[in-house]
Protein backbone atom coordinates (compact mmCIF):
# COMPACT_ATOMS: atom_id res chain seq x y z
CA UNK A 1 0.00 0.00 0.00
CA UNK A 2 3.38 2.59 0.71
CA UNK A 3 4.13 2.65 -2.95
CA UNK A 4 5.92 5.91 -3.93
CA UNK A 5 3.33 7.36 -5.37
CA UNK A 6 1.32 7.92 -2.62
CA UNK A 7 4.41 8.09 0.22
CA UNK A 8 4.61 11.74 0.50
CA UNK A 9 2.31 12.85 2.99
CA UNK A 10 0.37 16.23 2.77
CA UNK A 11 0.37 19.17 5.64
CA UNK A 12 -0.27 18.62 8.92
CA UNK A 13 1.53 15.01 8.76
CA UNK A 14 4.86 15.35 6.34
CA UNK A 15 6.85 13.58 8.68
CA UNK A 16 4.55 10.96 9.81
CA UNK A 17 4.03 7.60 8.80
CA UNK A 18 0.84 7.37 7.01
CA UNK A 19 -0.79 4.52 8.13
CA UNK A 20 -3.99 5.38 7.22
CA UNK A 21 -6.08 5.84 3.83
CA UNK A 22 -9.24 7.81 2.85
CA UNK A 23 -10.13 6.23 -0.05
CA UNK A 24 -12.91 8.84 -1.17
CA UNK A 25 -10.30 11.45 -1.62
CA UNK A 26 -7.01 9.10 -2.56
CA UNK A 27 -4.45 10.43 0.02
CA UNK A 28 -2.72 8.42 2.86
CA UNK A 29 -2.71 10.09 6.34
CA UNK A 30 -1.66 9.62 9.88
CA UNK A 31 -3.55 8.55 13.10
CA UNK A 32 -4.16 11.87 14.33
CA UNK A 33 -5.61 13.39 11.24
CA UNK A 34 -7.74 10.06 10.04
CA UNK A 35 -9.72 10.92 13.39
CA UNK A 36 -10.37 14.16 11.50
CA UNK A 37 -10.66 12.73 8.43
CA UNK A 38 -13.27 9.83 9.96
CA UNK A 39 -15.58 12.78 11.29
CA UNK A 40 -16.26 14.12 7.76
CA UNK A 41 -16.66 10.86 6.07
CA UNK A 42 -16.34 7.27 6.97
CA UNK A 43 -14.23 6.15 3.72
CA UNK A 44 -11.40 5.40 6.28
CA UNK A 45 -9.19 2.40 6.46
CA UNK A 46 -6.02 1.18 8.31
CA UNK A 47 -3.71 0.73 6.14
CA UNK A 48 -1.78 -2.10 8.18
CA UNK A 49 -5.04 -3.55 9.54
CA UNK A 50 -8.08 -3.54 7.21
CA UNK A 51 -8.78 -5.49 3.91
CA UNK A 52 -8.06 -3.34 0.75
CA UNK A 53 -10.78 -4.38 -2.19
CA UNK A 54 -8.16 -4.24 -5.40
CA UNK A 55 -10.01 -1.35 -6.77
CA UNK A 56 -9.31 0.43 -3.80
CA UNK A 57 -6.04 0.02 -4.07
CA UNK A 58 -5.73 1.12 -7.92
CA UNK A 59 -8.35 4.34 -7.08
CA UNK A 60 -5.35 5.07 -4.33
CA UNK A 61 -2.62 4.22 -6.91
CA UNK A 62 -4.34 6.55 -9.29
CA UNK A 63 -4.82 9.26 -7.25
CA UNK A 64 -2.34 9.70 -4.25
CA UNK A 65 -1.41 12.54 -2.11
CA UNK A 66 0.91 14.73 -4.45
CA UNK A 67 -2.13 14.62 -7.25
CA UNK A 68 -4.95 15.69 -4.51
CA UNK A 69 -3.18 18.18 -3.14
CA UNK A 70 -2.47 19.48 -6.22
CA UNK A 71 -6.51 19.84 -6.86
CA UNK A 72 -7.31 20.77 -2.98
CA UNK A 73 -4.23 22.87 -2.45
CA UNK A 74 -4.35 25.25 -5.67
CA UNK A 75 -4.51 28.63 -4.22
CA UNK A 76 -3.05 28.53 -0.73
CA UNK A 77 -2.26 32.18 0.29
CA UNK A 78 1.26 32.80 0.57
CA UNK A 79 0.47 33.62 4.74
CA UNK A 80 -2.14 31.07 5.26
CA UNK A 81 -0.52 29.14 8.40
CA UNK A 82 -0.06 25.39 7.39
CA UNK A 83 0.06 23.54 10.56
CA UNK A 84 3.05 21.23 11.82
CA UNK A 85 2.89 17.80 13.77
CA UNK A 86 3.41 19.88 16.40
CA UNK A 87 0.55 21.79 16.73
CA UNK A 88 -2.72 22.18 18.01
CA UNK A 89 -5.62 20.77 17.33
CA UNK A 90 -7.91 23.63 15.87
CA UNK A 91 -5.68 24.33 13.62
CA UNK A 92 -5.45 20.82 12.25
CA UNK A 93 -9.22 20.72 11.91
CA UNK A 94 -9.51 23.65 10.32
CA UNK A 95 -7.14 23.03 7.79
CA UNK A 96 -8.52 20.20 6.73
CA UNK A 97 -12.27 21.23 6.52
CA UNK A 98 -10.77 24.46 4.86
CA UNK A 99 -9.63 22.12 2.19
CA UNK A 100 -11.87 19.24 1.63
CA UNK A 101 -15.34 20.49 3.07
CA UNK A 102 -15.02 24.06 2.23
CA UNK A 103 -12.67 23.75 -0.51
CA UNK A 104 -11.56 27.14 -0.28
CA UNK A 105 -7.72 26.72 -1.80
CA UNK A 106 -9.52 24.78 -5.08
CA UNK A 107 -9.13 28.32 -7.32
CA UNK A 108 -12.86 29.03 -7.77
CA UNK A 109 -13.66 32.47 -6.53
CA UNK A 110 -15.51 32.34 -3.50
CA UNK A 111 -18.88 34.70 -2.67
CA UNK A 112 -18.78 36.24 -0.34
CA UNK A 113 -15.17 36.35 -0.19
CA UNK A 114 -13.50 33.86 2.31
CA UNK A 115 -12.89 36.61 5.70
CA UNK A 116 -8.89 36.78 5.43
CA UNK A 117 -8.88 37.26 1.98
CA UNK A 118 -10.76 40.53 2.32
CA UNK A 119 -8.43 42.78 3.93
CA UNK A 120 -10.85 43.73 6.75
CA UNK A 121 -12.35 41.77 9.42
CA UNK A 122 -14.40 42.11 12.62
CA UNK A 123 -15.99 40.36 15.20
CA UNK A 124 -16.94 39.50 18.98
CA UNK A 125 -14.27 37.25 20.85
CA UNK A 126 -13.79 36.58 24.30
CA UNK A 127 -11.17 38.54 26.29
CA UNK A 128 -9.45 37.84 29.36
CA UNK A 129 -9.54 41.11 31.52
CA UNK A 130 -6.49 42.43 32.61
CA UNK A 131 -6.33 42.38 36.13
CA UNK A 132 -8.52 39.50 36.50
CA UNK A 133 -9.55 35.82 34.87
CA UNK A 134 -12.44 36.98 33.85
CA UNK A 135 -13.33 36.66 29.71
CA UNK A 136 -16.05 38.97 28.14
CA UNK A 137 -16.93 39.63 25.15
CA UNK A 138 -15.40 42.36 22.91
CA UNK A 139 -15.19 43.68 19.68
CA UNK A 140 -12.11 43.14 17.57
CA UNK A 141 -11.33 45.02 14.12
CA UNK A 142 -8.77 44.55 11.90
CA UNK A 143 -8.15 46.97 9.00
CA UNK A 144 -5.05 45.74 6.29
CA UNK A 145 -5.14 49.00 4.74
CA UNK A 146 -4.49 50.67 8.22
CA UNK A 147 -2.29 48.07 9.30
CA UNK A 148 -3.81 48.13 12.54
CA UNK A 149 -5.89 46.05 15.30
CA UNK A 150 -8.26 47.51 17.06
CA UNK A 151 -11.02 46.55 20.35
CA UNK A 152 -13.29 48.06 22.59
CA UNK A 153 -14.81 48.19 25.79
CA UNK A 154 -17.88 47.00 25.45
CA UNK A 155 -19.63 44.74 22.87
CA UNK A 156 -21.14 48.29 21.53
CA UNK A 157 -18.32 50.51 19.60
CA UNK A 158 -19.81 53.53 20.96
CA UNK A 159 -19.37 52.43 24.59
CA UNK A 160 -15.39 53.96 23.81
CA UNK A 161 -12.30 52.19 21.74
CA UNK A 162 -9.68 50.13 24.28
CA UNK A 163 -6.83 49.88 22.54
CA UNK A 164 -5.14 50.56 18.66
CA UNK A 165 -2.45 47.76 17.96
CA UNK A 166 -0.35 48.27 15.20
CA UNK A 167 -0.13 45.73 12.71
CA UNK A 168 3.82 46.09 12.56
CA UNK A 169 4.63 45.02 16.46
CA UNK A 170 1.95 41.86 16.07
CA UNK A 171 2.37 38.20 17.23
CA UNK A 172 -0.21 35.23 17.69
CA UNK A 173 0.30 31.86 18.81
CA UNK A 174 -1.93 29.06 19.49
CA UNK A 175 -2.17 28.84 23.58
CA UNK A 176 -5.20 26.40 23.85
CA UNK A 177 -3.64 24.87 26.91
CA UNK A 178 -2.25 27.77 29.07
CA UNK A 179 -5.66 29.79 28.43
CA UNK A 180 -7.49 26.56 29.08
CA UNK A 181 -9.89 26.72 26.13
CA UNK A 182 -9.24 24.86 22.70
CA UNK A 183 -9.48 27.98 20.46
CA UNK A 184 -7.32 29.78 22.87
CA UNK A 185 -5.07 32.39 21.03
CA UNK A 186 -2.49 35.10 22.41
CA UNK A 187 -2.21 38.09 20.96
CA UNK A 188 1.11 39.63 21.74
CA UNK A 189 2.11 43.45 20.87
CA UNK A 190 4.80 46.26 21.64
CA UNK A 191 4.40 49.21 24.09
CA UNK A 192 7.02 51.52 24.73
CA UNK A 193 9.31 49.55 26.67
CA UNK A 194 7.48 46.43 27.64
CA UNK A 195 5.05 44.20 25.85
CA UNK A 196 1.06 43.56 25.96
CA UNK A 197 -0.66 40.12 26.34
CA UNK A 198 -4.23 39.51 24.93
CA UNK A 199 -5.54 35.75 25.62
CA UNK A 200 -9.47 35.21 23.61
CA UNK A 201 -10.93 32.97 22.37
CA UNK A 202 -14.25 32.13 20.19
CA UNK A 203 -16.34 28.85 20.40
CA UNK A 204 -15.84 28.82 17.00
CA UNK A 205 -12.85 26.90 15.37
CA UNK A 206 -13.82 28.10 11.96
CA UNK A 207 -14.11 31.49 13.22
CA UNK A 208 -10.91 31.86 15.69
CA UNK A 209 -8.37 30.36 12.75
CA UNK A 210 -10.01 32.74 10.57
CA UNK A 211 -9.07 35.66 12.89
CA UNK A 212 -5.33 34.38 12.95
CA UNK A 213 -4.99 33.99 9.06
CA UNK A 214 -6.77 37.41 8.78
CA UNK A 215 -3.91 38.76 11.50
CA UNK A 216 -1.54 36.95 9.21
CA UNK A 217 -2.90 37.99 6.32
CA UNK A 218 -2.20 41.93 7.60
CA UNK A 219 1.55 41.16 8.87
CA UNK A 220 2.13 39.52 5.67
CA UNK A 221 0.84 42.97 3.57
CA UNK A 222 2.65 44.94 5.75
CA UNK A 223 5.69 43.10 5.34
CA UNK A 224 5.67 43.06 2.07
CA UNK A 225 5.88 47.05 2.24
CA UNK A 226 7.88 47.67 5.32
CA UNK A 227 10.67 44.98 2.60
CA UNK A 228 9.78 45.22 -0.80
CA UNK A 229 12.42 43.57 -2.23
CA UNK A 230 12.41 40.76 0.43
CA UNK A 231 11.39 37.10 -1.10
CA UNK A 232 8.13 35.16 0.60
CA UNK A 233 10.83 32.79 1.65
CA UNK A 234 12.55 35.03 4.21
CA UNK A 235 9.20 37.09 5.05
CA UNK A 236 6.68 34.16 5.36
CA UNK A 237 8.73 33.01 8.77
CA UNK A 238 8.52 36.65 10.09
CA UNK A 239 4.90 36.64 9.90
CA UNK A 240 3.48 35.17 12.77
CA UNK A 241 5.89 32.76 15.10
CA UNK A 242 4.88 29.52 17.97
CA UNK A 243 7.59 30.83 21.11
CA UNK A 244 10.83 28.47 21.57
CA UNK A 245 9.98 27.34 25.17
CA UNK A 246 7.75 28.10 27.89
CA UNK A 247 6.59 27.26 31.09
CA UNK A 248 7.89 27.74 34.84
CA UNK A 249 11.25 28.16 36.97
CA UNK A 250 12.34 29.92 39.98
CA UNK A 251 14.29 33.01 39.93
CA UNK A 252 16.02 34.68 42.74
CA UNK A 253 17.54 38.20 42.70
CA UNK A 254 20.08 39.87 41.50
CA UNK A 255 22.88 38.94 44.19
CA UNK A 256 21.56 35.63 44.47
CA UNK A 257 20.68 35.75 47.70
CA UNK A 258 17.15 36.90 47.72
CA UNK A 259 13.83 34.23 47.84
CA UNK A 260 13.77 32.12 44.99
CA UNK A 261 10.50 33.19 43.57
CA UNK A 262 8.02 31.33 40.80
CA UNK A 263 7.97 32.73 37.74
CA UNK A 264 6.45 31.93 34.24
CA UNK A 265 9.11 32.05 31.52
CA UNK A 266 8.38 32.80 27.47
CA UNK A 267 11.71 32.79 25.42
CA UNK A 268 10.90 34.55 22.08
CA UNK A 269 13.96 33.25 19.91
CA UNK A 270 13.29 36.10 16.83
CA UNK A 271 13.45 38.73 19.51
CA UNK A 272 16.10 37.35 21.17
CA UNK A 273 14.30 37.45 24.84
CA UNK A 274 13.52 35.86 27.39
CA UNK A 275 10.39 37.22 29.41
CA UNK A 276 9.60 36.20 32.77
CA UNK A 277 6.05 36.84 34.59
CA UNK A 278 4.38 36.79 37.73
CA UNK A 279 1.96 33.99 36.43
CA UNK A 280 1.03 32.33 32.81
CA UNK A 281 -1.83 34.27 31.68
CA UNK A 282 -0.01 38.11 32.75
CA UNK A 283 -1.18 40.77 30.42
CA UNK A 284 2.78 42.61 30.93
CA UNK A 285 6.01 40.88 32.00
CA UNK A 286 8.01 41.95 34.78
CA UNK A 287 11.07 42.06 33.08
CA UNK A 288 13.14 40.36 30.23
CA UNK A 289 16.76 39.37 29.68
CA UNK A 290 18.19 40.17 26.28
CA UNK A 291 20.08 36.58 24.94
CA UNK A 292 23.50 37.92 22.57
CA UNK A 293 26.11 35.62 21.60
CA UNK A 294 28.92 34.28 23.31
CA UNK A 295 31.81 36.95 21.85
CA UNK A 296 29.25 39.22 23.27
CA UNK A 297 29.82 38.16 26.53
CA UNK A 298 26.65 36.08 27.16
CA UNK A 299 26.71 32.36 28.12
CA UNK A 300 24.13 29.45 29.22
CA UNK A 301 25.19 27.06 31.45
CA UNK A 302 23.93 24.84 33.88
CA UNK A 303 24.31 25.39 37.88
CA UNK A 304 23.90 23.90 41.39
CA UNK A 305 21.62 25.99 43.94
CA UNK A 306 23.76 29.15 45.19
CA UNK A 307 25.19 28.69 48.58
CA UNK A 308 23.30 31.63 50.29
CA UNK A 309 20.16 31.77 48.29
CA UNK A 310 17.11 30.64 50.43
CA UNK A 311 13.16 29.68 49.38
CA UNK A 312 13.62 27.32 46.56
CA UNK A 313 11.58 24.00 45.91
CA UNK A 314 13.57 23.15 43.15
CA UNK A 315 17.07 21.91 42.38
CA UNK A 316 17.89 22.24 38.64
CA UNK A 317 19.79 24.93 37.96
CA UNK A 318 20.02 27.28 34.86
CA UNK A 319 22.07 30.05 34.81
CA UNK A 320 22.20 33.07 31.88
CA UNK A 321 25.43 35.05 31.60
CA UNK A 322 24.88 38.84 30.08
CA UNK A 323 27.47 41.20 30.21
CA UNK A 324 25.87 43.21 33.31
CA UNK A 325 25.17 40.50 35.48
CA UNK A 326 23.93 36.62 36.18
CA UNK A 327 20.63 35.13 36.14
CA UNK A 328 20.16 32.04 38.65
CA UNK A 329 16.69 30.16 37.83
CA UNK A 330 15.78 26.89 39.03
CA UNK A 331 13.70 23.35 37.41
CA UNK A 332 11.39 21.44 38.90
CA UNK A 333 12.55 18.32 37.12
CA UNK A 334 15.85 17.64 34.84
CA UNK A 335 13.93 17.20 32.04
CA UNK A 336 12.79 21.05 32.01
CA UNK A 337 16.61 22.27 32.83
CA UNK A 338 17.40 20.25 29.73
CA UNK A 339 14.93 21.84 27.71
CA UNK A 340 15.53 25.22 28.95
CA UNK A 341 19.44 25.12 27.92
CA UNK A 342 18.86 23.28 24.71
CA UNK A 343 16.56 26.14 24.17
CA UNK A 344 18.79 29.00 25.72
CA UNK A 345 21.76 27.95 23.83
CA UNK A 346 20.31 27.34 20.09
CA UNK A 347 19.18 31.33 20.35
CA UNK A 348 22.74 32.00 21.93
CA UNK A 349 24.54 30.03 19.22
CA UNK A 350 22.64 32.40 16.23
CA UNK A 351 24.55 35.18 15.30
CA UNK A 352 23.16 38.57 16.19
CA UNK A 353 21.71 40.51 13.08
CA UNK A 354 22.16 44.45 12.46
CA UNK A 355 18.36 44.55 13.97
CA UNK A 356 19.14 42.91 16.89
CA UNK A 357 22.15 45.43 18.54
CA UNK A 358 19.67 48.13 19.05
CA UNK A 359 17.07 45.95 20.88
CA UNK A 360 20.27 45.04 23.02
CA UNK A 361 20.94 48.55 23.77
CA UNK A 362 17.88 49.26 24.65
CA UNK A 363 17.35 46.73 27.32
CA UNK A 364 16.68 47.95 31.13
CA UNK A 365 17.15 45.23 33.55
CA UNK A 366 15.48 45.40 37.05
């Protein structure tokens, strides 16, 4: 049943084994996505376990994943976010109902026009306040030409806007399990000197993927301008980006001999940072540590508890090197520590780019 026609798997599973055929469509797929598969149509079979009829196996021979996608996959936009093994579920859904039940990448103009294709989109979604864990309801909208987000108050525009977000400081990411909804998404943008958290979310699959390929949609037009000359292969990464590593560690103080303290950690590897909050779901960090390069004088390394520090459950030590001082932060199991310098030292081991020095510069430590 592998033959090589039909061993290259599409999307969501390119590095899976596809052990699993629809044989409506023609394609092979893996586990995860023939549960998604099985919920729009019950032409599924195991590929390892089930009896193939021989005409099933020539309609598969004749067809095969390369072919269908070519029908299925036509006109993908350039930012439409094609998801990884890796991530979550909603977005695997989505993809493939976008594709085979809505058939919206198949060429044919759509009417009305799919909503990230438009270059303007609003809507309700649920907000997390921002002193509280609270979520109401708020309007969101997002204007391409203006290159800007905007939301407010109330459900009712004229109850006053909230906030204008620029298109140009953007970032979304997935977060179904730290915001403890499945269509969780953070919504990350620059202030000043500190960042801004937004965590919705909208009972809707359909309708919260929409939202992030309409985001994307915007950061990819406004790329596009802010680099004219620069090639969809270098921009489409700059778009929107999933963060390195998070989760928590203890960190004590500055002369390492304050209270270890918990602390939720977020290490952005195309800004170079590493942010550190009170808890997981903080609208604003309390501070963040700038990662150079090692002829910069930074350096990740691991470390034993420091002598006089006091207040610490945990034993697994990190420590981050910058050229004004040292960063002691303790793991709650080995595993994380090893995570947490793999992590630390693949952004170290980049070279800095011209963009990057100024952002370095600017840095205020507490």
């Amino acid at each position: 049943m592998k033959c090589q026609e039909v061993s290259k798997l599409m999307g969501a599973h390119r590095e899976d084994d596809p052990d699993w055929g629809c044989y409506k469509l023609g394609v092979f797929v893996c586990l995860e996505c023939s549960g998604i598969h099985r919920s729009l149509t019950t032409y599924i079979k195991s590929v390892k376990l089930d009896y193939w009829e021989a005409e099933l196996v020539e309609f598969m021979k004749s067809n095969g994943n390369d072919k269908v996608r070519a029908i299925y996959e036509k006109s993908v936009p350039p930012y439409y976010y094609r998801p990884q093994p890796n991530d979550c579920t909603v977005l695997k859904v989505q993809w493939i109902r976008a594709k085979y039940e809505r058939q919206e990448f198949n060429g044919e103009v759509k009417y009305p026009p799919l909503g990230y294709t438009t270059g303007f989109y609003e809507g309700m979604l649920w907000k997390k306040g921002k002193q509280n864990t609270q979520f109401l309801k708020r309007k969101f909208v997002l204007s391409e030409r203006e290159f800007m987000l905007t939301y407010y108050n109330k459900e009712d525009e004229s109850k006053g806007l909230k906030a204008i977000i620029p298109i140009k400081d953007v970032n979304v990411t997935f977060q179904p399990e730290k915001i403890g909804h499945s269509n969780g998404l953070q919504i990350t943008y620059h202030l000043e000197d500190y960042t801004r958290n937004l965590y919705v979310y909208h009972e809707s699959g359909q309708e919260i993927v929409t939202w992030y390929n309409a985001i994307r949609a915007a950061r990819y037009a406004y790329l596009k301008t802010a680099y004219p000359t620069g090639s969809d292969e270098e921009l489409i990464p700059l778009i929107t980006r999933n963060y390195l590593k998070e989760g928590y560690m203890e960190k004590t103080g500055p002369m390492q001999k304050e209270a270890f303290k918990k602390r939720w950690f977020t290490l952005d590897s195309q800004t170079r940072k590493l942010f550190y909050f009170k808890g997981q779901l903080d609208a604003e960090e309390l501070g963040a540590i700038f990662i150079g390069t090692e002829s910069n004088g930074y350096a990740i390394k691991e470390c034993e508890v420091p002598k006089n520090a006091w207040g610490n459950k945990w034993t697994y030590g990190v420590t981050v090197v910058i050229p004004e001082r040292e960063y002691v932060f303790m793991c709650e199991e080995e595993k994380e520590q090893k995570e947490w310098l793999d992590a630390l030292k693949k952004v170290l081991s980049r070279p800095m780019s011209p963009q990057d020095y100024p952002v370095e510069a600017s840095m205020k430590y507490k």
